[in-house]
PDB file of N, CA and C in Angstrom:
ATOM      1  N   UNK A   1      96.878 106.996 116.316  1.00  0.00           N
ATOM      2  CA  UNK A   1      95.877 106.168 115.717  1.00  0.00           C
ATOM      3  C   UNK A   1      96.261 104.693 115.833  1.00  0.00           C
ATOM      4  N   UNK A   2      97.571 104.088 115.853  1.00  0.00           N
ATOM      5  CA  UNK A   2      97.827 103.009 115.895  1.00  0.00           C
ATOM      6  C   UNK A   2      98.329 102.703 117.320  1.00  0.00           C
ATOM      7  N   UNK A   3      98.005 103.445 118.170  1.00  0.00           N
ATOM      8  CA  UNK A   3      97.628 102.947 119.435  1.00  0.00           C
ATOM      9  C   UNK A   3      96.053 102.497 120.119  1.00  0.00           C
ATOM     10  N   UNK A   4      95.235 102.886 119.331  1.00  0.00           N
ATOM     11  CA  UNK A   4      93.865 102.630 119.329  1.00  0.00           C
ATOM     12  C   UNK A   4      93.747 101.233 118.903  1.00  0.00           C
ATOM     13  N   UNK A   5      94.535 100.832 117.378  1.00  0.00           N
ATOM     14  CA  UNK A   5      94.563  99.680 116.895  1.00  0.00           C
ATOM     15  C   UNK A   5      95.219  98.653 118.292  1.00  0.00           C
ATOM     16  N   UNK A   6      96.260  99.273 118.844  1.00  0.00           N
ATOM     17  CA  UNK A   6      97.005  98.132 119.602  1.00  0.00           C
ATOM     18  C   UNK A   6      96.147  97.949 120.671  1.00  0.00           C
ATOM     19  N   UNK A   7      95.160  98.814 121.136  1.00  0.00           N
ATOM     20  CA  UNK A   7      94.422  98.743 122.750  1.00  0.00           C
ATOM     21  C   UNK A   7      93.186  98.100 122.344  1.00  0.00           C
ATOM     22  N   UNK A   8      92.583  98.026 121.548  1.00  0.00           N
ATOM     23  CA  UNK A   8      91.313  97.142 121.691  1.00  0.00           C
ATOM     24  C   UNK A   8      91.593  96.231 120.362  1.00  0.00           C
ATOM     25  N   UNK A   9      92.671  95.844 119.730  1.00  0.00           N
ATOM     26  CA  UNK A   9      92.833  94.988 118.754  1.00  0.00           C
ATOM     27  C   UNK A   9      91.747  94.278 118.952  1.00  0.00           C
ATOM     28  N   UNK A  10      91.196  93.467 118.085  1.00  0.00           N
ATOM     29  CA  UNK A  10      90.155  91.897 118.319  1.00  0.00           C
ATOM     30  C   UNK A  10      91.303  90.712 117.728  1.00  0.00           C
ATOM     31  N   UNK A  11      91.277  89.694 118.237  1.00  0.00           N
ATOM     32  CA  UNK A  11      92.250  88.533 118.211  1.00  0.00           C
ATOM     33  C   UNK A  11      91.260  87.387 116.827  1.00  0.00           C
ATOM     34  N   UNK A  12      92.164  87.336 116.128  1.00  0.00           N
ATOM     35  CA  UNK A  12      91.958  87.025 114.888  1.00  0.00           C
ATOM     36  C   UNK A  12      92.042  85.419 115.105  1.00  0.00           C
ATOM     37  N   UNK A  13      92.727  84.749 115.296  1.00  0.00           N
ATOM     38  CA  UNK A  13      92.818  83.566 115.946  1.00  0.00           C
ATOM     39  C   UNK A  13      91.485  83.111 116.310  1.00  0.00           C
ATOM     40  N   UNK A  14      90.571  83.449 117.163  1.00  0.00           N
ATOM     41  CA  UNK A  14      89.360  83.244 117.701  1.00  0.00           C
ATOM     42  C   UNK A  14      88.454  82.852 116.799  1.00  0.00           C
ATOM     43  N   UNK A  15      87.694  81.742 116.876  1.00  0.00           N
ATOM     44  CA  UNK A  15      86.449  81.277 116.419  1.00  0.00           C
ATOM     45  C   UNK A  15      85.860  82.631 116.439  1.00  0.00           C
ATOM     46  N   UNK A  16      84.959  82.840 117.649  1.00  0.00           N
ATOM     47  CA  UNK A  16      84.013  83.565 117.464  1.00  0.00           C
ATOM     48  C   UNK A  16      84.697  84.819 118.206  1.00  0.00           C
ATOM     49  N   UNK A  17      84.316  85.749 116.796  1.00  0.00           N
ATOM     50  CA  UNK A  17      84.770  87.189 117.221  1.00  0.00           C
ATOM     51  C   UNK A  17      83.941  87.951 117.718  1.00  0.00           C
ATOM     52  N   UNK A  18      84.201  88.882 118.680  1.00  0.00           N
ATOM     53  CA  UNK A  18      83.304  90.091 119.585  1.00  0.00           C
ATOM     54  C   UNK A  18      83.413  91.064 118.352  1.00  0.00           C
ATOM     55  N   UNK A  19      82.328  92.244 118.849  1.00  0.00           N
ATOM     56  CA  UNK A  19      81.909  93.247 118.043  1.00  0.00           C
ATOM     57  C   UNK A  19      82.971  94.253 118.598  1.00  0.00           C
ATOM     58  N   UNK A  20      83.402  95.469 117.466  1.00  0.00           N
ATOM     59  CA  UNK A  20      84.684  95.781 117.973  1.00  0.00           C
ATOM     60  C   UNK A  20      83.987  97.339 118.701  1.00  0.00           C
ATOM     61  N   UNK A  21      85.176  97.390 119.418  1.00  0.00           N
ATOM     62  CA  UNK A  21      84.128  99.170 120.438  1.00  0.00           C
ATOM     63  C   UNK A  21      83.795 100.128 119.676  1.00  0.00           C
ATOM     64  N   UNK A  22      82.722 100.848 120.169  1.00  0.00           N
ATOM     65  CA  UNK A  22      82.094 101.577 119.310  1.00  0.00           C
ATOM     66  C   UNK A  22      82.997 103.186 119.026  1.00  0.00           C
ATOM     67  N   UNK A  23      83.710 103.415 120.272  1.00  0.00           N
ATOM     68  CA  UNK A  23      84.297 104.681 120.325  1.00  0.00           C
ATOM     69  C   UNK A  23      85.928 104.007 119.561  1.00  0.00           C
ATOM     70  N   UNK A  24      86.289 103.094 119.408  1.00  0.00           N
ATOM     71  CA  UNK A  24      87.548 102.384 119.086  1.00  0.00           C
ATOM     72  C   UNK A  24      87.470 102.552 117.262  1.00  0.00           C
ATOM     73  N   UNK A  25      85.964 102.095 117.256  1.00  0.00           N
ATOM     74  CA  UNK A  25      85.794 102.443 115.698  1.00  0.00           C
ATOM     75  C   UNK A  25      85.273 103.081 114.869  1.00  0.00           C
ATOM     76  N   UNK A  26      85.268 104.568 115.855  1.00  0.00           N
ATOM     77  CA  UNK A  26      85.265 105.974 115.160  1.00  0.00           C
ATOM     78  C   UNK A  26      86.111 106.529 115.609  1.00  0.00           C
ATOM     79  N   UNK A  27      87.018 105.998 115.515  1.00  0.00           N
ATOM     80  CA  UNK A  27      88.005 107.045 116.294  1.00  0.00           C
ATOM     81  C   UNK A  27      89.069 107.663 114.951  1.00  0.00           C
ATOM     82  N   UNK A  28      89.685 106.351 114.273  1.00  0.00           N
ATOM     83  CA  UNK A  28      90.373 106.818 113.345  1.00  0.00           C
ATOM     84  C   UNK A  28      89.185 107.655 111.912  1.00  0.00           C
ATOM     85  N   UNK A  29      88.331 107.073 111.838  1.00  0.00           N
ATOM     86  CA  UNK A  29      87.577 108.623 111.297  1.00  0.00           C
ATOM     87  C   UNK A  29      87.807 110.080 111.565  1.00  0.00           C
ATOM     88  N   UNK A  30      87.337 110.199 113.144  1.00  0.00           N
ATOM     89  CA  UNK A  30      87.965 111.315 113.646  1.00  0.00           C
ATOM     90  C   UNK A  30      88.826 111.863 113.909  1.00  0.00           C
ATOM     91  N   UNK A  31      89.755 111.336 113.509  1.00  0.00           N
ATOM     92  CA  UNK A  31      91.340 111.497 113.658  1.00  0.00           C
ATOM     93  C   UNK A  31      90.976 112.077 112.570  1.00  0.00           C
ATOM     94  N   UNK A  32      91.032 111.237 111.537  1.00  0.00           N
ATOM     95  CA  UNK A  32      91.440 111.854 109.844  1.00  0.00           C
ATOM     96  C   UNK A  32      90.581 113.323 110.056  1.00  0.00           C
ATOM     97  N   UNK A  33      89.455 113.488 110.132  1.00  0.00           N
ATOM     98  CA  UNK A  33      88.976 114.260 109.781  1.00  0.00           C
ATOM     99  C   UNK A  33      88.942 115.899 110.733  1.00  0.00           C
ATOM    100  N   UNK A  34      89.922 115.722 111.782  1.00  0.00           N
ATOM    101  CA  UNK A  34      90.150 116.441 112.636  1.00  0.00           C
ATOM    102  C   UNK A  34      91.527 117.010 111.989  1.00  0.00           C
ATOM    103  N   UNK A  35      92.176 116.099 111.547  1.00  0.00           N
ATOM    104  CA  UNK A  35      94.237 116.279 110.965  1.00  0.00           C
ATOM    105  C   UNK A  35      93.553 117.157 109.890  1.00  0.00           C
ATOM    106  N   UNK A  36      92.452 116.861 109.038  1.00  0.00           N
ATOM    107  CA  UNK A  36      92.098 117.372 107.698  1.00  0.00           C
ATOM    108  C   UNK A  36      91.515 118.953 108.287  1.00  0.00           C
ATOM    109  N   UNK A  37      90.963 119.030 108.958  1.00  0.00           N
ATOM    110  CA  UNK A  37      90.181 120.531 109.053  1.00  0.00           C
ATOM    111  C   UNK A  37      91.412 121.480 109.905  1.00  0.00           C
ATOM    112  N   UNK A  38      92.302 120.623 110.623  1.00  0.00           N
ATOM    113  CA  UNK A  38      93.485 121.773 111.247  1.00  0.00           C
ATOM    114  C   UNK A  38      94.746 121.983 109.997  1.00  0.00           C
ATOM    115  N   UNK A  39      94.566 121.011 109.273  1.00  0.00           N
ATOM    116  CA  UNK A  39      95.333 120.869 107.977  1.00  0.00           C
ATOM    117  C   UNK A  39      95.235 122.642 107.105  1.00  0.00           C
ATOM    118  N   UNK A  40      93.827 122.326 106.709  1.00  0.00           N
ATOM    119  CA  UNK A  40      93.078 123.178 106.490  1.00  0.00           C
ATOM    120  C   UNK A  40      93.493 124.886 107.050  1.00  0.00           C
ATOM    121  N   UNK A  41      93.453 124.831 108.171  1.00  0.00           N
ATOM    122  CA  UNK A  41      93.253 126.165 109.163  1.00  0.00           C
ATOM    123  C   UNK A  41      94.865 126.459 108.781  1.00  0.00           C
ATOM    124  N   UNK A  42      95.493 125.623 109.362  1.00  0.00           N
ATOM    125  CA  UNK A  42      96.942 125.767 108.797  1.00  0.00           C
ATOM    126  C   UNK A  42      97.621 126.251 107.438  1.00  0.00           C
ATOM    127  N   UNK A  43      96.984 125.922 106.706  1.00  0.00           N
ATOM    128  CA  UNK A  43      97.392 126.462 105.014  1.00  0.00           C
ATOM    129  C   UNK A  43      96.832 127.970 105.165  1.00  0.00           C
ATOM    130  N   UNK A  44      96.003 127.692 105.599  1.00  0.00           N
ATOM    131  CA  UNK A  44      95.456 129.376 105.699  1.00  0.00           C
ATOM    132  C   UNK A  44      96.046 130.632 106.395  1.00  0.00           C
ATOM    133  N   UNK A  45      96.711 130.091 107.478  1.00  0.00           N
ATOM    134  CA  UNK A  45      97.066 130.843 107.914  1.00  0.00           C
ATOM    135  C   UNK A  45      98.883 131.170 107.839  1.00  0.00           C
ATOM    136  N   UNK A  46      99.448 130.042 106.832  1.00  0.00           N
ATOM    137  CA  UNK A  46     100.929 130.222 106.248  1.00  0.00           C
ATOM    138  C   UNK A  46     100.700 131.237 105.313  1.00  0.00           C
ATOM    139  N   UNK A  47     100.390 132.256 105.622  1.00  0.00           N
ATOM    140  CA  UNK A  47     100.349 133.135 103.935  1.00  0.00           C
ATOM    141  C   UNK A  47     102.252 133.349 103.635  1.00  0.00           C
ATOM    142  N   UNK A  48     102.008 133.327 102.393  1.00  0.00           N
ATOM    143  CA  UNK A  48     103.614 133.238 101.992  1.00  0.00           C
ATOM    144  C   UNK A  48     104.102 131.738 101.642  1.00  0.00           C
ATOM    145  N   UNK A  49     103.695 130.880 102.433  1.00  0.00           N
ATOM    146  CA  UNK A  49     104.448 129.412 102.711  1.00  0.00           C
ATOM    147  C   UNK A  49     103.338 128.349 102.176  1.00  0.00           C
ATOM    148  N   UNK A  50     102.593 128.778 102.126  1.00  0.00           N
ATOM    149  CA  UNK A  50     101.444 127.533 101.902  1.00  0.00           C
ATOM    150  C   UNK A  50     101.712 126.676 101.347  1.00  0.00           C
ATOM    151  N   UNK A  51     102.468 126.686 100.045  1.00  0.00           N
ATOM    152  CA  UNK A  51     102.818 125.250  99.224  1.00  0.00           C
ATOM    153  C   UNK A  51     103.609 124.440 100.114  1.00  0.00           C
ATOM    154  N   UNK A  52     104.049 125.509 101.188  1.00  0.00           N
ATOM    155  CA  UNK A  52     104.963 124.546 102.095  1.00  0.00           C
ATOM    156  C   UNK A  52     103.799 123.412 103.297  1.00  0.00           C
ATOM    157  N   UNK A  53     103.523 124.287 103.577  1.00  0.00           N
ATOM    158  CA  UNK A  53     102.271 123.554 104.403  1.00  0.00           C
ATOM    159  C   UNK A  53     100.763 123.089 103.624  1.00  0.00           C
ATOM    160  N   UNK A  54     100.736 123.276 102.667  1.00  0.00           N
ATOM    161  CA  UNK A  54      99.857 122.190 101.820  1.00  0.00           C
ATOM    162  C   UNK A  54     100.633 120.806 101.440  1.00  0.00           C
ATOM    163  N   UNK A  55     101.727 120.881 101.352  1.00  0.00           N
ATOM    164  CA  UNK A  55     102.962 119.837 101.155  1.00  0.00           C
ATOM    165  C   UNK A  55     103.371 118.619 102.660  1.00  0.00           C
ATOM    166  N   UNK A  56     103.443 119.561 103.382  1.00  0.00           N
ATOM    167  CA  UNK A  56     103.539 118.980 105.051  1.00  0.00           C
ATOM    168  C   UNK A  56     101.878 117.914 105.173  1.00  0.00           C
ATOM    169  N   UNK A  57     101.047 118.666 104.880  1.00  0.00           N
ATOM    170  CA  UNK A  57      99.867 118.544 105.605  1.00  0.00           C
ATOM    171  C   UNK A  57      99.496 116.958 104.530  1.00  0.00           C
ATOM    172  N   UNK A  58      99.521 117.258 103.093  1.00  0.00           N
ATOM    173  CA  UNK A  58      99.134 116.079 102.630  1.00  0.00           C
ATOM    174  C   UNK A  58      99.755 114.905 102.918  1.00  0.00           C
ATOM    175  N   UNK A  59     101.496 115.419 103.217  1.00  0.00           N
ATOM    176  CA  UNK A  59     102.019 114.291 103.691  1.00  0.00           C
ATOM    177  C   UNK A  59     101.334 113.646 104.907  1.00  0.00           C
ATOM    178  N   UNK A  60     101.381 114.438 105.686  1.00  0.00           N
ATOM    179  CA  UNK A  60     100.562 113.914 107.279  1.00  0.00           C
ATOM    180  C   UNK A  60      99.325 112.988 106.964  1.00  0.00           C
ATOM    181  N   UNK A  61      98.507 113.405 105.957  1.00  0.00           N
ATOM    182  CA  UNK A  61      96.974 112.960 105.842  1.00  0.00           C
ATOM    183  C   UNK A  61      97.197 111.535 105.044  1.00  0.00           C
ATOM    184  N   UNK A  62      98.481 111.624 104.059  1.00  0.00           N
ATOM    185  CA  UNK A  62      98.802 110.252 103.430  1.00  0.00           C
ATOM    186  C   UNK A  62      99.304 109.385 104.667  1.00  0.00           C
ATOM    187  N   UNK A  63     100.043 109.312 105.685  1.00  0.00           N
ATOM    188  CA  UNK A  63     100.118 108.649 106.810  1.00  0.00           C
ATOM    189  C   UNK A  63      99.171 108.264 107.463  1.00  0.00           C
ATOM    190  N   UNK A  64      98.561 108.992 107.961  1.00  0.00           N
ATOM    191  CA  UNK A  64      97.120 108.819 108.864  1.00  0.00           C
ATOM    192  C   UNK A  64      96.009 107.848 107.844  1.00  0.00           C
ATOM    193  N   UNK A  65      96.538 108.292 106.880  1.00  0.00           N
ATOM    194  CA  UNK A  65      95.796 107.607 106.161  1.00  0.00           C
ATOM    195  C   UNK A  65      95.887 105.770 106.075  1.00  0.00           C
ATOM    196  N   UNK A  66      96.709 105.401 105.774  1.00  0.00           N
ATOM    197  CA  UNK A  66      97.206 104.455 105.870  1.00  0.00           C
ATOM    198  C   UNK A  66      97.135 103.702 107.405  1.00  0.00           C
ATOM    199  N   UNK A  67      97.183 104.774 108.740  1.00  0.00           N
ATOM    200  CA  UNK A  67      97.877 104.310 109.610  1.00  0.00           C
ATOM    201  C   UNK A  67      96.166 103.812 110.025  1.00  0.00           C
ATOM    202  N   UNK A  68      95.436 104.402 109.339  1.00  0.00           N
ATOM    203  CA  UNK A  68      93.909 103.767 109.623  1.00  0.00           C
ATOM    204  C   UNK A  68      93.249 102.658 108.964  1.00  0.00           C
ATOM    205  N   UNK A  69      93.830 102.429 107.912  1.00  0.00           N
ATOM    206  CA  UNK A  69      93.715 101.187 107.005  1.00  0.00           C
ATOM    207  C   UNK A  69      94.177  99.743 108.560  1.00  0.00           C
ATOM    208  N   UNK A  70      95.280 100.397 108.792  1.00  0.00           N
ATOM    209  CA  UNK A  70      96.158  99.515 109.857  1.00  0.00           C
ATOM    210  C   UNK A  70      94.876  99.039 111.008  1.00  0.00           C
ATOM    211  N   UNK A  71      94.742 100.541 111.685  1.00  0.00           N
ATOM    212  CA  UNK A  71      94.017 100.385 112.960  1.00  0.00           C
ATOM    213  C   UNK A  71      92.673  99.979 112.582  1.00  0.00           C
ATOM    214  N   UNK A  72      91.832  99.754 111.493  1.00  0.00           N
ATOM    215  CA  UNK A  72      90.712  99.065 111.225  1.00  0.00           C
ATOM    216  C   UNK A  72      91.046  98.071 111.183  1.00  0.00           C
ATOM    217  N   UNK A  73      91.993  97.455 110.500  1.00  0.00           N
ATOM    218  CA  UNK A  73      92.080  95.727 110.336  1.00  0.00           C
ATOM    219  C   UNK A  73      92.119  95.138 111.764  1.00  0.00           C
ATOM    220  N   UNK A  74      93.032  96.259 112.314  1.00  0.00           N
ATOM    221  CA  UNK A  74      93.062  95.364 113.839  1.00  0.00           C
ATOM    222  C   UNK A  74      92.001  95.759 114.828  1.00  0.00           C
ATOM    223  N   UNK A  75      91.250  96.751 114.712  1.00  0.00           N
ATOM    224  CA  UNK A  75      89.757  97.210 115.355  1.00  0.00           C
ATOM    225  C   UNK A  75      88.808  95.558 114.557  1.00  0.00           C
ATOM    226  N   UNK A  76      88.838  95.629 113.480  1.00  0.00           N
ATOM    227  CA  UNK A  76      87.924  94.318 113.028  1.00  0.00           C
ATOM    228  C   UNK A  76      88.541  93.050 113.318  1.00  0.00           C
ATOM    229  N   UNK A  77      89.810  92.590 113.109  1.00  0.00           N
ATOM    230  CA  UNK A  77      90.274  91.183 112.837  1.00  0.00           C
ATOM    231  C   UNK A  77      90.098  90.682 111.519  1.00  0.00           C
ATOM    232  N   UNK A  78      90.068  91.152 110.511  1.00  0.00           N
ATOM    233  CA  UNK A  78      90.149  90.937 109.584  1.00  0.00           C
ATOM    234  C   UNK A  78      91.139  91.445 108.886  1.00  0.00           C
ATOM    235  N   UNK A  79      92.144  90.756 108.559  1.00  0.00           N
ATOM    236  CA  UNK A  79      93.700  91.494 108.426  1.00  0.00           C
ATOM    237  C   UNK A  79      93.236  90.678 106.507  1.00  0.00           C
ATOM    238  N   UNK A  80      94.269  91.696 105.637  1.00  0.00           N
ATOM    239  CA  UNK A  80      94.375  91.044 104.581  1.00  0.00           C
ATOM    240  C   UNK A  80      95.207  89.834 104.165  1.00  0.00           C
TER     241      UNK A  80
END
């Protein structure tokens, strides 16, 4: 996901900013929500372990999570 951010960044510096790509800025949506439904499939199918892989998986989704906060600021140029 934060290679998406680094390949079409928009340059913040710039007066006038371009509109950011359209597939660039659905992408980390689809990320999340792709990690979330195999997340998903995964708990299901640890029978026995699940707290283990409900544990793994939220961790993963708290990353991604974040790592999209990242790749939007730099998909927009609007950093905080």
């Amino acid at each position: 996901m934060l290679a998406i951010g680094v390949i079409w960044a928009l340059d913040p510096s710039s007066v006038q900013r371009g509109k950011p790509n359209f597939f660039a800025a659905w992408t980390p949506d689809g990320l999340l929500i792709v990690s979330l439904i195999l997340g998903i499939y995964w708990i299901y199918r640890m029978k026995g372990l699940r707290w283990f892989g409900a544990s793994i998986t939220l961790v993963a989704l708290w990353m991604l999570y974040w790592a999209g906060c990242i790749t939007t600021m730099a998909l927009s140029g609007y950093w905080l």
